[in-house]
Protein backbone atom coordinates (compact mmCIF):
# COMPACT_ATOMS: atom_id res chain seq x y z
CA UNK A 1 5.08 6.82 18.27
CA UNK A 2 4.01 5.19 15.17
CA UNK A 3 1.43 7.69 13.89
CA UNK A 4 4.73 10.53 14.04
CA UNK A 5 6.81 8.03 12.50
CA UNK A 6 3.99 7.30 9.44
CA UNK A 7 3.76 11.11 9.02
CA UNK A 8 7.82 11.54 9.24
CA UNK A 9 7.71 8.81 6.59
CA UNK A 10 5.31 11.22 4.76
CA UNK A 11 6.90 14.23 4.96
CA UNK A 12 10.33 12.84 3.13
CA UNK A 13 9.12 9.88 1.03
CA UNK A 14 7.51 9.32 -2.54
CA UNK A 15 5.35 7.08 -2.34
CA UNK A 16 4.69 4.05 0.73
CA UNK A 17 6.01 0.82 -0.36
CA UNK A 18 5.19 -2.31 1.48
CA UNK A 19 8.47 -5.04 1.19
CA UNK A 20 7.99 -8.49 2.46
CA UNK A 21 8.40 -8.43 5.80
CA UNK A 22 6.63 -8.71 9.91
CA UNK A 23 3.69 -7.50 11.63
CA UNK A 24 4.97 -4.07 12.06
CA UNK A 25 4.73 -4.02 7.96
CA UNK A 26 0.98 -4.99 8.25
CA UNK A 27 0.54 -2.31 10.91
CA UNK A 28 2.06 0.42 9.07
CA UNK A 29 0.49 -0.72 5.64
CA UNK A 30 -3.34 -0.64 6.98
CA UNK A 31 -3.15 2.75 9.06
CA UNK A 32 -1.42 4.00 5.79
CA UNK A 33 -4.49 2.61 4.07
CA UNK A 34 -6.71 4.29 6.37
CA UNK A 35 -5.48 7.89 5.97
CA UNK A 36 -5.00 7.46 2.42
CA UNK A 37 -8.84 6.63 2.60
CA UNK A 38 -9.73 9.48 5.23
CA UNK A 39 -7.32 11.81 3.15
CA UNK A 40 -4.53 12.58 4.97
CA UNK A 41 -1.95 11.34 3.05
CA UNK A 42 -1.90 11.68 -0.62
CA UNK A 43 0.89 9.34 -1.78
CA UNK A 44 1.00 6.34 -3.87
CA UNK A 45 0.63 3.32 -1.79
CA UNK A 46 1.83 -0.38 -3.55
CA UNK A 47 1.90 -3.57 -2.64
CA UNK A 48 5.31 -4.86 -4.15
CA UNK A 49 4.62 -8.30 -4.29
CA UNK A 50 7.77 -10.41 -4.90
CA UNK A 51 7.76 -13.99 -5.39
CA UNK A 52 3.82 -13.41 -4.85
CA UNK A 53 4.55 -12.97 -1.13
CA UNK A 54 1.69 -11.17 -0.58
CA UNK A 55 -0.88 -12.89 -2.86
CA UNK A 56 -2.72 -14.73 -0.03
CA UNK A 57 -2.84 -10.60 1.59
CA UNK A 58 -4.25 -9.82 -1.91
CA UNK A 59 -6.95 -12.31 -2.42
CA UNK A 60 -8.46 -12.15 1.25
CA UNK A 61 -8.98 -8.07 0.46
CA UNK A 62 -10.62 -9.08 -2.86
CA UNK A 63 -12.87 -11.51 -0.82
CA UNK A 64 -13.77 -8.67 1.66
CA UNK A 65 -14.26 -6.52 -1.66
CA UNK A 66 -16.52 -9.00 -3.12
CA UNK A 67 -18.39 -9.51 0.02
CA UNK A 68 -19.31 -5.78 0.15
CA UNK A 69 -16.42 -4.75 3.44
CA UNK A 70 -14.27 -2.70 1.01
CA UNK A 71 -15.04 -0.73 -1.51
CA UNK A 72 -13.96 -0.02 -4.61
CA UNK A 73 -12.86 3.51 -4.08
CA UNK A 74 -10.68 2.53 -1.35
CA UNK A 75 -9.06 -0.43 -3.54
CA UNK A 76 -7.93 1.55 -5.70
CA UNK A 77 -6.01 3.05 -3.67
CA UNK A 78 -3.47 0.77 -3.80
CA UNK A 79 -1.47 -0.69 -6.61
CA UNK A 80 0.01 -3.62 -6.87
CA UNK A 81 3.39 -4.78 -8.78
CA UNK A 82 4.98 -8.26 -9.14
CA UNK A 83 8.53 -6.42 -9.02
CA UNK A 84 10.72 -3.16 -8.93
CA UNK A 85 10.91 -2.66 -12.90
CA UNK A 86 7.36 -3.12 -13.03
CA UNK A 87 6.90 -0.76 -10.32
CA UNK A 88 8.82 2.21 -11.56
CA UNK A 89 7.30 1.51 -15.28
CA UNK A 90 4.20 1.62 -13.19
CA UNK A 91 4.44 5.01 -11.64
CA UNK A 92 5.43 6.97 -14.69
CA UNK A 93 8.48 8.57 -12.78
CA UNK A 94 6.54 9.37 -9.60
CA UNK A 95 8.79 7.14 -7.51
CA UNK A 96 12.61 6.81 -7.88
């Protein structure tokens, strides 16, 4: 199921990256979120946002920010990088 297939992804990855792609990347990207908020999952989670893809994404969690839904704390729990240089500049070496 997808919760043993987030925590197989866990066990063997560096870090959760979320590509441009369909509603199964939404769906993995907000219950990674979630347990990076709740703790159970302590890798880096980005947003790598090619071609600003994801920018609408972006600027409707910055209006549930601003509107008091998310807070800060669990913003920064993700980063977010224009492209794949930027991204491994980004990380300092965590991801490779």
């Amino acid at each position: 199921d997808m919760n043993e297939r987030i925590m197989k992804e866990e066990e063997i990855s560096d870090a959760f990256i979320m590509f441009p792609g369909g509603i199964g990347t939404f769906d993995e990207f907000f219950k990674i979120w979630t347990m990076k908020k709740v703790q159970q999952i302590k890798k880096p989670l980005v947003i790598l946002n090619i071609g600003e893809i994801f920018s609408p994404l972006i600027k409707q969690i910055d209006v549930l920010s601003e509107a008091g839904f998310i807070k800060k704390p669990a913003l920064d729990l993700i980063s977010v990088y224009d492209d794949v240089s930027s991204l491994l500049e980004g990380t300092n070496g965590m991801i490779q």
